[in-house]
N, C-alpha and C. Protein backbone atom coordinates (compact mmCIF):
# COMPACT_ATOMS: atom_id res chain seq x y z
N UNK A 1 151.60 122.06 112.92
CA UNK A 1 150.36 121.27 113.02
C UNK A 1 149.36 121.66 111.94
N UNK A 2 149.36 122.86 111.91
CA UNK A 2 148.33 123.71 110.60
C UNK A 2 148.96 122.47 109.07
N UNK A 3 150.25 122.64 109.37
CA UNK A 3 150.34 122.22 107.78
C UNK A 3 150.03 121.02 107.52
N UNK A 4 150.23 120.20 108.82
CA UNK A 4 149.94 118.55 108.50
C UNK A 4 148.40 118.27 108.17
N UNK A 5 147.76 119.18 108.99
CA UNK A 5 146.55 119.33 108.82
C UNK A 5 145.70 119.85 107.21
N UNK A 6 146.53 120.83 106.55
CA UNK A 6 145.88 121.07 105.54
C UNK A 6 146.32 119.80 104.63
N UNK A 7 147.32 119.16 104.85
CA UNK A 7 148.32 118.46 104.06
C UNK A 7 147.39 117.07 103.89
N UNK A 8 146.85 116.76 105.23
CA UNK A 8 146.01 115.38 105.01
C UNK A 8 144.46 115.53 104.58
N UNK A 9 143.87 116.71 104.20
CA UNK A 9 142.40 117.34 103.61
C UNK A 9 143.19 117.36 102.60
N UNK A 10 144.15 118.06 101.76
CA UNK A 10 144.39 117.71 100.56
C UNK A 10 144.50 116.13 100.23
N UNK A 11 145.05 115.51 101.11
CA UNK A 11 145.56 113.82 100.54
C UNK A 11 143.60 113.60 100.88
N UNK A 12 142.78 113.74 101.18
CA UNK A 12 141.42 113.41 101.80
C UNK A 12 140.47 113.53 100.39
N UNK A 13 141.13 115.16 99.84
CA UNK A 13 139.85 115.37 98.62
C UNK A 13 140.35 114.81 97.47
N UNK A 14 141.89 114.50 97.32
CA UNK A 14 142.26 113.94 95.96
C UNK A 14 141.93 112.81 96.28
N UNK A 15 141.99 111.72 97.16
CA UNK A 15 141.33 110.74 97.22
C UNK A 15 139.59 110.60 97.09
N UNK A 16 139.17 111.48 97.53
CA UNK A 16 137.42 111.57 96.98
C UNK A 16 137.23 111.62 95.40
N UNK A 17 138.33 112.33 95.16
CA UNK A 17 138.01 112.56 93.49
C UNK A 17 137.98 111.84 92.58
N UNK A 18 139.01 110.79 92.98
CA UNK A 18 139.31 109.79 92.22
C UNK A 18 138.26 108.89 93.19
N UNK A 19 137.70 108.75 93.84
CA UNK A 19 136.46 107.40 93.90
C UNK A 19 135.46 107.87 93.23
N UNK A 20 135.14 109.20 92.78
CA UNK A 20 134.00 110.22 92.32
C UNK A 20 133.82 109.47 90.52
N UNK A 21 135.22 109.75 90.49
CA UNK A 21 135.87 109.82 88.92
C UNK A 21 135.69 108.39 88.62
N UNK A 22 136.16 106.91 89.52
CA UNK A 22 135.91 105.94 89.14
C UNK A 22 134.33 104.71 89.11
N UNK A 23 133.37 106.20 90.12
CA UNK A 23 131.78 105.69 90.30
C UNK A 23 131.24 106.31 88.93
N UNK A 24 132.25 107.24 88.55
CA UNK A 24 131.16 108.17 87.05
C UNK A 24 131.42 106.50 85.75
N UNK A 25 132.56 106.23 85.98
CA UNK A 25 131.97 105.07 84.85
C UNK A 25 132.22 103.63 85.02
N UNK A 26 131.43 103.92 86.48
CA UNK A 26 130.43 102.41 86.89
C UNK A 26 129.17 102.36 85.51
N UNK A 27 128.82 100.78 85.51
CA UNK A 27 127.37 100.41 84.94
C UNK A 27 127.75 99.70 83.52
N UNK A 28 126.98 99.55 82.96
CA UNK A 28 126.96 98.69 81.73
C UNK A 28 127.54 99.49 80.19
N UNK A 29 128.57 98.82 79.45
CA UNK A 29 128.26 99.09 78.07
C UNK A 29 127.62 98.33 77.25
N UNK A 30 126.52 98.48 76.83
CA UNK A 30 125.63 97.52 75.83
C UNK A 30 125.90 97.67 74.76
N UNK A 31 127.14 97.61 74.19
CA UNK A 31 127.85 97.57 72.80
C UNK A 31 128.31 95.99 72.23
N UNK A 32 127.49 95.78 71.75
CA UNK A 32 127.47 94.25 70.92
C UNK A 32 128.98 94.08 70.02
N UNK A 33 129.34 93.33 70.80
CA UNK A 33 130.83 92.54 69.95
C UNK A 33 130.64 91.51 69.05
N UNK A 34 131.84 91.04 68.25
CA UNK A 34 131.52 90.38 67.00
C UNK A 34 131.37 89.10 66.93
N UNK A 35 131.17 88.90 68.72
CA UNK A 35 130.42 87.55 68.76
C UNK A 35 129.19 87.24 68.05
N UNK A 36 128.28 88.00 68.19
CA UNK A 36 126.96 88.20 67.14
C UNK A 36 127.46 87.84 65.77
N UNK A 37 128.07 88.60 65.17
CA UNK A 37 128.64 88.67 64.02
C UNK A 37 128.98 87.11 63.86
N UNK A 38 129.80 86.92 64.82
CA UNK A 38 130.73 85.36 64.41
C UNK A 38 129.32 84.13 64.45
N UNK A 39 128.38 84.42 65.42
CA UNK A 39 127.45 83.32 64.89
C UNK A 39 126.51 83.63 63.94
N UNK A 40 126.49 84.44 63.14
CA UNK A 40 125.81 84.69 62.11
C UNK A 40 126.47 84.51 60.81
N UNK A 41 127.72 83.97 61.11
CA UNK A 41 128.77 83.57 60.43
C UNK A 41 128.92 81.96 59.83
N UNK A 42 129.02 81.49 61.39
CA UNK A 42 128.67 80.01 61.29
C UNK A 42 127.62 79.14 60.82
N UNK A 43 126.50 79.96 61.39
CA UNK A 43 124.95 79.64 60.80
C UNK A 43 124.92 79.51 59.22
N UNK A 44 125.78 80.56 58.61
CA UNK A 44 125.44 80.73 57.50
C UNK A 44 126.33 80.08 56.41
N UNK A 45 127.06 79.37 56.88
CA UNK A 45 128.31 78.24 56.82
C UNK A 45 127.17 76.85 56.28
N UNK A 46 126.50 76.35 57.29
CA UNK A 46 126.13 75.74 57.37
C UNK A 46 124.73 75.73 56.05
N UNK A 47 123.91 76.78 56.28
CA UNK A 47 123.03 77.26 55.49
C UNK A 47 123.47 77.47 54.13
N UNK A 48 124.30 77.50 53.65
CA UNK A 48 125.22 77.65 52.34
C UNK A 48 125.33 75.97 52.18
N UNK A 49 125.83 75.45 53.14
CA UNK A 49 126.24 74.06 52.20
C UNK A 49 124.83 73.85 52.08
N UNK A 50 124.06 73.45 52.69
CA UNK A 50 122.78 73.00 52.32
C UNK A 50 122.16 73.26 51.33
N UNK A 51 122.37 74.90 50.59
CA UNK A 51 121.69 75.45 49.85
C UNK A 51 122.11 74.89 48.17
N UNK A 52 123.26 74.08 48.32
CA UNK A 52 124.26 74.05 47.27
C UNK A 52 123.72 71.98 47.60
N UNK A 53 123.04 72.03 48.19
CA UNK A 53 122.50 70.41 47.96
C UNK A 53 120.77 70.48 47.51
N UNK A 54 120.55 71.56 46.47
CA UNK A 54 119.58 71.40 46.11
C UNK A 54 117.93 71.77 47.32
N UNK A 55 118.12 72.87 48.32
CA UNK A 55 117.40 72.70 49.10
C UNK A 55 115.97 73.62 49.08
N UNK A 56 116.55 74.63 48.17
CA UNK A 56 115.25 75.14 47.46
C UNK A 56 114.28 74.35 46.48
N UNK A 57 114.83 72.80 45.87
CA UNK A 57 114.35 72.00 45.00
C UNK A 57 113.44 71.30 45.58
N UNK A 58 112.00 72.33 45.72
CA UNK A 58 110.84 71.20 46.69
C UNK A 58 109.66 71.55 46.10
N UNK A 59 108.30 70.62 46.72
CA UNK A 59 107.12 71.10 45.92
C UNK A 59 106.89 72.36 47.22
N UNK A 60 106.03 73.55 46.30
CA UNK A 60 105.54 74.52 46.91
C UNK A 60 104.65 74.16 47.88
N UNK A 61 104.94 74.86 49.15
CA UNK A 61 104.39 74.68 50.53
C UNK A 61 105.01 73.21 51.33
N UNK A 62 105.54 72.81 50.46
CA UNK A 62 106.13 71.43 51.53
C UNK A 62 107.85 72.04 51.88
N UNK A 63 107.83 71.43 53.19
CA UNK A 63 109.30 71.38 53.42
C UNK A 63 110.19 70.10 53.53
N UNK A 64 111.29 69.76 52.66
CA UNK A 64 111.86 67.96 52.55
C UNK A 64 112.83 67.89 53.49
N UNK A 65 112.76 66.62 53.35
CA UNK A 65 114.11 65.98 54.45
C UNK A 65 115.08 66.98 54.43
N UNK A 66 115.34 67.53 53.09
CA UNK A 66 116.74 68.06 52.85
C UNK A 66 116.80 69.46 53.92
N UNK A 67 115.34 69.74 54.17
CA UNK A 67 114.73 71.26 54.40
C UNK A 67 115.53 71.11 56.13
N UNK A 68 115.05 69.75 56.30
CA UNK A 68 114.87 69.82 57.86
C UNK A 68 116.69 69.48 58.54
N UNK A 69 117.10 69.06 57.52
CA UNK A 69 118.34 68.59 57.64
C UNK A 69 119.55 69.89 57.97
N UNK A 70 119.20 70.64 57.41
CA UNK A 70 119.67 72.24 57.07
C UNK A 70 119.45 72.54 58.55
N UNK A 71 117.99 72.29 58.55
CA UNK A 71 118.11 73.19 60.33
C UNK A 71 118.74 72.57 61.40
N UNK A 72 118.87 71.05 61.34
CA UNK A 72 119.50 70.62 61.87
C UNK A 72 120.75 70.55 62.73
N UNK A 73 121.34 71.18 61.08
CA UNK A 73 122.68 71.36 61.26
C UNK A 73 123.00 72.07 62.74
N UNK A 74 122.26 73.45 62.95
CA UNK A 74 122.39 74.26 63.89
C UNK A 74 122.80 73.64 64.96
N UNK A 75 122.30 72.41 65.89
CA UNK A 75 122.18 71.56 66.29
C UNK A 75 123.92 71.18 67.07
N UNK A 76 124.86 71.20 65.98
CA UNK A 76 125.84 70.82 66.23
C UNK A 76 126.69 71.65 66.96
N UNK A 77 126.26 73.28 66.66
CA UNK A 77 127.32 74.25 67.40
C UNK A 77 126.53 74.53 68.74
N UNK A 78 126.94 74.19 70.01
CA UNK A 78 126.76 74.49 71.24
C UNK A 78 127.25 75.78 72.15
N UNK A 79 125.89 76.39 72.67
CA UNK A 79 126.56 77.51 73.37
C UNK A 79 127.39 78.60 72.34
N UNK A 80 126.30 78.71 71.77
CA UNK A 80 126.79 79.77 70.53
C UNK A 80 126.50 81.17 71.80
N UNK A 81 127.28 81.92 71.41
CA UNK A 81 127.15 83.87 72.65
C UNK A 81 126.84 84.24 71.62
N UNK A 82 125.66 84.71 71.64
CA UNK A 82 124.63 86.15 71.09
C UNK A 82 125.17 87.14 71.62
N UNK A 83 125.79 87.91 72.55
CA UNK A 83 126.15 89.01 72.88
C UNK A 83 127.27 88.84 74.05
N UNK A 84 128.08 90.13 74.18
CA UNK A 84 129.21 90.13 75.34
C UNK A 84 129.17 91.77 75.60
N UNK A 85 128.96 91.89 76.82
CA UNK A 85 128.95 92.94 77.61
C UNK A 85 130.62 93.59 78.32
N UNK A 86 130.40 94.61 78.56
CA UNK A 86 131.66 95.50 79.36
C UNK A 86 130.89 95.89 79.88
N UNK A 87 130.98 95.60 81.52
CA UNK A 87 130.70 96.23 82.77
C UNK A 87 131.93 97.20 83.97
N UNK A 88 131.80 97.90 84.12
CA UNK A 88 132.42 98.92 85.12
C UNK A 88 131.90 99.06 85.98
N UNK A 89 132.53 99.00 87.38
CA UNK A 89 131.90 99.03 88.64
C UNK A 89 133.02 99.53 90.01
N UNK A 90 132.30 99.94 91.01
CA UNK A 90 133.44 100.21 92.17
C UNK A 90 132.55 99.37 93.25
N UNK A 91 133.62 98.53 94.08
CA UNK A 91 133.06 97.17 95.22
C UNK A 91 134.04 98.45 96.30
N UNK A 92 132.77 98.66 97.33
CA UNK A 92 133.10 99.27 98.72
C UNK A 92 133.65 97.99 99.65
N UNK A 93 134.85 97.89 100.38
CA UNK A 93 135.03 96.47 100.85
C UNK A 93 135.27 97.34 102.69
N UNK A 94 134.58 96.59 103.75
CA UNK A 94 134.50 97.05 104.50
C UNK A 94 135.30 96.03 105.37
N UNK A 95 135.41 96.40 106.70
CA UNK A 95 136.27 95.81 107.79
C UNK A 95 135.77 96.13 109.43
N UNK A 96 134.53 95.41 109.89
CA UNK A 96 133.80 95.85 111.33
C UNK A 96 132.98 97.78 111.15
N UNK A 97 132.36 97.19 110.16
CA UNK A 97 131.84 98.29 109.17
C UNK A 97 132.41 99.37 109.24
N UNK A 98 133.67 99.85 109.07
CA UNK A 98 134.69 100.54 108.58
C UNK A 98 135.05 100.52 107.00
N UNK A 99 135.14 101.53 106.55
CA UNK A 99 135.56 101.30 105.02
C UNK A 99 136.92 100.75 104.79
N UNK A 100 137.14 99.74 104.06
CA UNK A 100 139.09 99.96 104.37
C UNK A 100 139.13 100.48 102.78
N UNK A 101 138.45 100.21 101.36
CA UNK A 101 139.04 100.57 100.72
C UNK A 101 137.73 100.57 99.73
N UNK A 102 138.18 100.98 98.24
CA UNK A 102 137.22 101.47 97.21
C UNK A 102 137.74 100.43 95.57
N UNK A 103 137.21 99.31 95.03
CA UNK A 103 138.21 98.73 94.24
C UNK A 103 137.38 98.77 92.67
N UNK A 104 137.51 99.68 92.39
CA UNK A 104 137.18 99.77 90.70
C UNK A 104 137.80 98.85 89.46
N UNK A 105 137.02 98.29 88.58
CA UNK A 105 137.19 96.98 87.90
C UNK A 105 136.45 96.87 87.15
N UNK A 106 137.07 96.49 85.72
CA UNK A 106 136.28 96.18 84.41
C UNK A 106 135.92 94.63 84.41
N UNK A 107 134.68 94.28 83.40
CA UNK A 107 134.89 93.09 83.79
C UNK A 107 133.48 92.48 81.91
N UNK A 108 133.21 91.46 81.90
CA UNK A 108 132.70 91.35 80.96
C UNK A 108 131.70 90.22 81.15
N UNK A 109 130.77 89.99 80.80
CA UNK A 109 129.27 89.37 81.33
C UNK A 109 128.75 88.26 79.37
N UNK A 110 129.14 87.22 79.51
CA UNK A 110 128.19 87.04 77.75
C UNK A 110 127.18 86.50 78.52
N UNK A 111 126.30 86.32 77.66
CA UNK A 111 124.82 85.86 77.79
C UNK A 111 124.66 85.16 76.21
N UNK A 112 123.98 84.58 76.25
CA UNK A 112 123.38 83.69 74.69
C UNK A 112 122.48 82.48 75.27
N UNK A 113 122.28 81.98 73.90
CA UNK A 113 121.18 80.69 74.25
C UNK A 113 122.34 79.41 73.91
N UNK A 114 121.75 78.37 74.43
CA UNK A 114 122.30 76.47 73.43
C UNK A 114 121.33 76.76 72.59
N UNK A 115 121.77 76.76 71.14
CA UNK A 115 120.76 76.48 69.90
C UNK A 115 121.08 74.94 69.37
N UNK A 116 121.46 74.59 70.28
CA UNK A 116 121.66 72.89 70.44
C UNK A 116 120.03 72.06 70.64
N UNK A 117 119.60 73.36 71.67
CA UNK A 117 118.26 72.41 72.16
C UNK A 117 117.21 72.93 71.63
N UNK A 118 117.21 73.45 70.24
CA UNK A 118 116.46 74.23 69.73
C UNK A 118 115.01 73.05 69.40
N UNK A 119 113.98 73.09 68.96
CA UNK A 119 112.93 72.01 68.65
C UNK A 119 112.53 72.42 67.05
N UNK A 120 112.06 71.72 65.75
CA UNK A 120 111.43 72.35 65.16
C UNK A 120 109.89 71.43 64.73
N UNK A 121 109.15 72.25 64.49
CA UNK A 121 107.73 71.89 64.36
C UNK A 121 106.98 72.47 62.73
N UNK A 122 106.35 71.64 62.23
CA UNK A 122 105.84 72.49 61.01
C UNK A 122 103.78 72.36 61.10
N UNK A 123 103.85 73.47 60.98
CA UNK A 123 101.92 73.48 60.89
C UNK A 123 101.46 73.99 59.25
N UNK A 124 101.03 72.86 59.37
CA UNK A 124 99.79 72.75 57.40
C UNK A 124 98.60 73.29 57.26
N UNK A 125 98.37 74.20 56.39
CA UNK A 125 96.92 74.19 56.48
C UNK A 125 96.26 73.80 54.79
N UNK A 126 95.21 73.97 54.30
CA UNK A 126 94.55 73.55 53.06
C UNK A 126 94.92 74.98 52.58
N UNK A 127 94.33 75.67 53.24
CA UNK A 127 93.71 76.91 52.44
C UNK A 127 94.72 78.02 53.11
N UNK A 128 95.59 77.72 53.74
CA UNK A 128 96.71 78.79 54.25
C UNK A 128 98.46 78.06 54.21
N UNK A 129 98.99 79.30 53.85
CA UNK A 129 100.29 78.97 53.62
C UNK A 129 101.01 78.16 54.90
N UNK A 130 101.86 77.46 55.00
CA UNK A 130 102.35 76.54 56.10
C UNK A 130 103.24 77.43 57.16
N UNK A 131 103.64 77.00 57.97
CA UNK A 131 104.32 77.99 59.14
C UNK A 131 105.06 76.52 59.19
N UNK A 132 106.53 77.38 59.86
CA UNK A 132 107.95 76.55 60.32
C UNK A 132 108.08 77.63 61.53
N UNK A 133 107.74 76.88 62.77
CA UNK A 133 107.97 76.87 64.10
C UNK A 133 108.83 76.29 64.42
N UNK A 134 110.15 77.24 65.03
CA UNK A 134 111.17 76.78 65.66
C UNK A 134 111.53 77.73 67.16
N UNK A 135 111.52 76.37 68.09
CA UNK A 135 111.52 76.60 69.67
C UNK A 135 113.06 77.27 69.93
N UNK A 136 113.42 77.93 70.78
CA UNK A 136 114.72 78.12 71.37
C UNK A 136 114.51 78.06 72.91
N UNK A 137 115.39 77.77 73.46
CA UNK A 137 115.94 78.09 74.62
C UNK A 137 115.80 79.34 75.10
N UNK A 138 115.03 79.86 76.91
CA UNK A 138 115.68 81.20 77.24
C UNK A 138 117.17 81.79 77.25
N UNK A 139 117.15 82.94 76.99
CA UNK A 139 118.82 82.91 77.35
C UNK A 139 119.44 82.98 78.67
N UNK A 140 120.40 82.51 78.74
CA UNK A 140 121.21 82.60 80.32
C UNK A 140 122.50 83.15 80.09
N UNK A 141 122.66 83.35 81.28
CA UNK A 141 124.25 84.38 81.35
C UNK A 141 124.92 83.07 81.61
N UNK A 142 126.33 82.86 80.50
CA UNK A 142 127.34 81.85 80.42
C UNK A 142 128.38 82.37 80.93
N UNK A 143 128.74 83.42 80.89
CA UNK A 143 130.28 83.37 81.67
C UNK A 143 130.39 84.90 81.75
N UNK A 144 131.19 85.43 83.16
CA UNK A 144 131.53 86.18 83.45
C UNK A 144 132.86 86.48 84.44
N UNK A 145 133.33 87.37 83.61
CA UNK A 145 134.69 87.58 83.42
C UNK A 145 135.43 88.16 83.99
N UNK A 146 136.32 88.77 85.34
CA UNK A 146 137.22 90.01 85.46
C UNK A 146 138.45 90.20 85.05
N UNK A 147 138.71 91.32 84.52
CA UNK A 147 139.90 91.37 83.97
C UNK A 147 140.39 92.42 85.15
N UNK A 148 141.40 91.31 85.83
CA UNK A 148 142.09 91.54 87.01
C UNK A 148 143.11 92.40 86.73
N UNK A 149 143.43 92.83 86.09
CA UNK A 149 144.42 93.94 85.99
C UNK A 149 144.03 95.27 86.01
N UNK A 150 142.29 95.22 85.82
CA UNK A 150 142.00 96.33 86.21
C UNK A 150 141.99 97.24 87.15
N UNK A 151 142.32 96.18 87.95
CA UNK A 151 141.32 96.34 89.33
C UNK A 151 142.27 97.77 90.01
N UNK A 152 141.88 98.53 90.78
CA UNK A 152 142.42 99.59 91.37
C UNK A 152 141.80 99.91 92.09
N UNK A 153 142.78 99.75 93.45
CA UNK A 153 142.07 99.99 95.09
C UNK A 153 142.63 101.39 95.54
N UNK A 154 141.52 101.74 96.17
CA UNK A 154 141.50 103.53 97.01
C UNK A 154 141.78 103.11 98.21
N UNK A 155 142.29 103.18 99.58
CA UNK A 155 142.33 103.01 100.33
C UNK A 155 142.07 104.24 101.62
N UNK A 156 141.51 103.70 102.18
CA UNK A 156 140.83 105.03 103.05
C UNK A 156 141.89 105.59 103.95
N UNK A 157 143.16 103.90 104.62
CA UNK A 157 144.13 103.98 105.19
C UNK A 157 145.25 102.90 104.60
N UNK A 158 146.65 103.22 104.67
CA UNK A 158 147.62 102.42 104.28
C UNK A 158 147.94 101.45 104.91
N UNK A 159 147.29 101.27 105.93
CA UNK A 159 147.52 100.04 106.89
C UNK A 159 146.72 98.90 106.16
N UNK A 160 145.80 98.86 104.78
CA UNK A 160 144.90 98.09 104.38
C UNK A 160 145.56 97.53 103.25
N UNK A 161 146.71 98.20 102.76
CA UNK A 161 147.16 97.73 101.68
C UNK A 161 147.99 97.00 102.31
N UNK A 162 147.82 95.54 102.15
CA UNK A 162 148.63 94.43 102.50
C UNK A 162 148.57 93.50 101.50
N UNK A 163 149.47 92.19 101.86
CA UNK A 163 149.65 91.05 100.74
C UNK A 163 148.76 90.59 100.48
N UNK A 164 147.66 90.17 101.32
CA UNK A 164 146.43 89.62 100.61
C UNK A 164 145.20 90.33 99.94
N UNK A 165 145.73 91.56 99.78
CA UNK A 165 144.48 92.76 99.51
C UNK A 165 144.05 92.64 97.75
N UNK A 166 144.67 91.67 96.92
CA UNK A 166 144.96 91.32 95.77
C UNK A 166 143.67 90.64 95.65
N UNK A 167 144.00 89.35 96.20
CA UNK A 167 143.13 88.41 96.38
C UNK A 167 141.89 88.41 96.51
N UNK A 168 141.34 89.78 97.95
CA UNK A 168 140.39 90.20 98.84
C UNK A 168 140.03 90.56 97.04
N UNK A 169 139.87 91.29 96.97
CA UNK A 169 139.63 92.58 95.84
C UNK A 169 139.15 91.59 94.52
N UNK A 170 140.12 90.50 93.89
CA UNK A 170 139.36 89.55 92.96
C UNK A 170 138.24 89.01 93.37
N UNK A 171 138.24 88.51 94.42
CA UNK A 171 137.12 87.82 95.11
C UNK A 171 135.81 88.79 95.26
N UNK A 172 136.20 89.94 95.78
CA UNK A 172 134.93 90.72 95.86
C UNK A 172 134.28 91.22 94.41
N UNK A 173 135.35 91.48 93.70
CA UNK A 173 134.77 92.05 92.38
C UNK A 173 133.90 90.94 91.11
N UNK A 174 134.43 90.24 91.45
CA UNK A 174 133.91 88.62 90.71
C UNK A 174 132.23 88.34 91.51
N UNK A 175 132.38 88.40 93.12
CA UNK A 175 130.71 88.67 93.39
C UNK A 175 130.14 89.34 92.75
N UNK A 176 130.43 90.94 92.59
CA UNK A 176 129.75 91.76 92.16
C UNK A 176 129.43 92.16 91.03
N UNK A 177 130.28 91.26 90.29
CA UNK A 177 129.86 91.19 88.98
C UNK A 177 129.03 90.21 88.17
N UNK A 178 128.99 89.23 88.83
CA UNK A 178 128.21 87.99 89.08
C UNK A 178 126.62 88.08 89.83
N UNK A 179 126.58 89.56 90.46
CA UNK A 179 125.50 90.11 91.31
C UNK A 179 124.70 90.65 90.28
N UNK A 180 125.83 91.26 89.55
CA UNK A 180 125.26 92.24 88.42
C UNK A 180 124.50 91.87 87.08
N UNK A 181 124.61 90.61 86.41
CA UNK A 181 124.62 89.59 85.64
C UNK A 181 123.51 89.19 86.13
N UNK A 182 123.58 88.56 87.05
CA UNK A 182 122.24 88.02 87.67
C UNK A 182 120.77 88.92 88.10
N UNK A 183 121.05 90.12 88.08
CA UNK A 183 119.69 91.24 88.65
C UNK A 183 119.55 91.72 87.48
N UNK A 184 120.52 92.16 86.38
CA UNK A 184 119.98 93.63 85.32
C UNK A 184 119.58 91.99 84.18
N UNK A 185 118.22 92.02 84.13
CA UNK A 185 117.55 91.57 83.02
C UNK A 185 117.63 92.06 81.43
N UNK A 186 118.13 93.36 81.86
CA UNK A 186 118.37 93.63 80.00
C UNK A 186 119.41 92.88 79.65
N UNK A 187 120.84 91.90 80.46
CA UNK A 187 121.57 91.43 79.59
C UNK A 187 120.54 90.14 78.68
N UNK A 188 120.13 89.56 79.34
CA UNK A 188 119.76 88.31 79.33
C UNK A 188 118.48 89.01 77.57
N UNK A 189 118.00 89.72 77.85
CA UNK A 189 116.32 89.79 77.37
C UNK A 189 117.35 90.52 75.85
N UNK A 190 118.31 90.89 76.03
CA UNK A 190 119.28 91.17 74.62
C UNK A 190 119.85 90.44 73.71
N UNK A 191 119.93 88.98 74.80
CA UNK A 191 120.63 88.08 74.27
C UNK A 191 119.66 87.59 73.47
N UNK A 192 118.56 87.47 73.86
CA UNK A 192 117.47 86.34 73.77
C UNK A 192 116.89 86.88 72.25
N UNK A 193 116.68 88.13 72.10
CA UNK A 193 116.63 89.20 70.65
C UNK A 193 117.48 89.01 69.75
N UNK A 194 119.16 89.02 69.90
CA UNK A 194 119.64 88.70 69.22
C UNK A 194 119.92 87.09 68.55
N UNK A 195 119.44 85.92 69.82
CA UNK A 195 119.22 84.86 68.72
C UNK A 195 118.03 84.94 68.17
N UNK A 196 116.88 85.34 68.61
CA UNK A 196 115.93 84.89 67.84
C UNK A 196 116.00 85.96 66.20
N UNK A 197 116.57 86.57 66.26
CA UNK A 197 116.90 87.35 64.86
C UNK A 197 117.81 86.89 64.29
N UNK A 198 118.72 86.19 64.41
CA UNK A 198 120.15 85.55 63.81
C UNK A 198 119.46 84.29 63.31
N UNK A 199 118.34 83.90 63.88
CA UNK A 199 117.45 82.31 63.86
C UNK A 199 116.89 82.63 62.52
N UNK A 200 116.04 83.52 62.54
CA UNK A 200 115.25 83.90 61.47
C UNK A 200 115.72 84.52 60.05
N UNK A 201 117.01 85.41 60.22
CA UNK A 201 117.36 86.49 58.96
C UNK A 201 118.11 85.03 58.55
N UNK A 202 118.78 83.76 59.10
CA UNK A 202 119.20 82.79 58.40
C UNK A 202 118.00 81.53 57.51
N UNK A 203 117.09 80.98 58.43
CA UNK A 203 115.76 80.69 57.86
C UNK A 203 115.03 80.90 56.83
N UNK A 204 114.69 81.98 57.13
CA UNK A 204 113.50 82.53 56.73
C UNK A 204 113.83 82.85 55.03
N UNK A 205 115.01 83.39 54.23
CA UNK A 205 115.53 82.99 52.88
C UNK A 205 115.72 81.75 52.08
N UNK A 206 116.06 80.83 53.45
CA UNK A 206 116.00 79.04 53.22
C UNK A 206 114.22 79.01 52.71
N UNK A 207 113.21 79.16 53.07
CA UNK A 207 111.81 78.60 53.03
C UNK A 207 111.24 79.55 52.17
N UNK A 208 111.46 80.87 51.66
CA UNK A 208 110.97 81.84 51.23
C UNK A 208 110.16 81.09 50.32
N UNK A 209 110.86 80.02 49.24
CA UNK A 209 110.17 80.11 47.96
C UNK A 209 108.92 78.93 48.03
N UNK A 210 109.22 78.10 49.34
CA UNK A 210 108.22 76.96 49.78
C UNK A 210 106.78 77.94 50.04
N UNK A 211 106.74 78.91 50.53
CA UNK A 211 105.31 79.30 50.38
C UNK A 211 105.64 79.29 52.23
N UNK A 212 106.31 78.82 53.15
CA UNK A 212 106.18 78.81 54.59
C UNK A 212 106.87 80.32 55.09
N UNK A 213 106.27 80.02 56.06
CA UNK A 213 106.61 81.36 57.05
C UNK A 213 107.08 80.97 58.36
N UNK A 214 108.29 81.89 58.72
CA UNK A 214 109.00 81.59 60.29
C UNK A 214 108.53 82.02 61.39
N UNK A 215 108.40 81.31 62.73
CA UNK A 215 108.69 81.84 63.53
C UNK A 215 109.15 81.42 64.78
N UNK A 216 109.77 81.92 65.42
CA UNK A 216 110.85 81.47 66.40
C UNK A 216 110.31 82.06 67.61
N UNK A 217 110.15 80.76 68.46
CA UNK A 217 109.43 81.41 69.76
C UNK A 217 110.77 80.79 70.96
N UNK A 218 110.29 81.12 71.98
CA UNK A 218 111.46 81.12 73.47
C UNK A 218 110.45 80.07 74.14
N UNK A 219 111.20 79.38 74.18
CA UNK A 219 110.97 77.68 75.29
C UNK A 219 111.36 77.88 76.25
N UNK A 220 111.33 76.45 77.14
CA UNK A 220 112.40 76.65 78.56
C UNK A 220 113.64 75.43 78.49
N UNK A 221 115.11 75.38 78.49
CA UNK A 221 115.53 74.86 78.43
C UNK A 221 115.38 73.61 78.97
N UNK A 222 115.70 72.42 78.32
CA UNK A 222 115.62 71.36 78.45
C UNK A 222 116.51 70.46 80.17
């Protein structure tokens, strides 16, 4: 009896260790993927042909058709992702508030703006250089992701690991990651930084020699 006894405190603490080990890297990685990159890519696709249709060729302080046409362009790529997140987390899944098990899972969160619904506005003055005001969209979280193969359940008892415990476990982890997305405001307020800087470092070289100045403010989607 002694031995069964020490035998199931050992099976008790290696199981603690490993829920210990898989709560240490719960939470967010805020490491920017080359989604950023890739729309600063496209933007500048676009900003190139324009530039090669004569678009610096204007009177000083005015901006031309050709000017506005350029920004336009932006217009066409929808649901551009400013950023993509890696989240780690452990979902406690209970049963007549009993624990049955512990299910740790990677999973990935983007956020960005539509620079589809972007607005632009220009203000003149006599005696001051002109400003190019361009509106964006807040950002919102577009899609979030689990990568179900992560997933790895602790079980408190073996009677829990059954056929549908697969299922249980996607379902719960997809809430909670979807929970997660929705409460931590730094994804969103990261996203929203990185377009309005991808908006401008593309711009703002377009107008340099017009005498105008950028700036890119946050609207509310349309």
């Amino acid at each position: 009896m002694d031995d069964v006894k020490k035998s199931s405190k050992k099976e008790d603490d290696k199981r603690q260790k490993e829920i210990e080990k898989q709560w240490s890297k719960a939470g967010f990685n805020f490491g920017l993927y080359a989604v950023f990159a890739c729309l600063l890519l496209i933007l500048a696709f676009y900003a190139y042909k324009e530039i090669n249709k004569n678009f610096l060729q204007q009177k000083e302080g005015e901006l031309t058709v050709t000017a506005e046409s350029a920004l336009e362009k932006i217009k066409e790529r929808t649901d551009l992702s400013t950023a993509m997140y890696t989240y780690n987390s452990v979902v406690t899944v209970y049963e007549d508030e009993k624990i049955k098990y512990h299910a740790a899972y990677k999973g990935k969160i983007t956020a960005g703006v539509d620079l589809s619904k972007f607005t632009l506005s220009k203000v003149t003055s006599q005696n001051k250089p002109g400003k190019l005001i361009i509106t964006i969209p807040k950002a919102e979280i577009q899609d979030t992701n689990i990568d179900q193969n992560s997933i790895d359940c602790i079980f408190t008892n073996n009677k829990y690991n059954t056929e549908t415990v697969q299922a249980e476990a996607i379902n719960k982890c997809s809430d909670d990651l979807k929970r997660a997305a929705a409460e931590d405001e730094r994804i969103k307020e990261a996203a929203q930084n990185n377009a309005i800087n991808s908006v401008k470092a593309l711009i703002e070289p377009l107008v340099k020699d017009s005498g105008y100045t950028v700036e890119v403010k946050v609207g509310e989607s349309e």
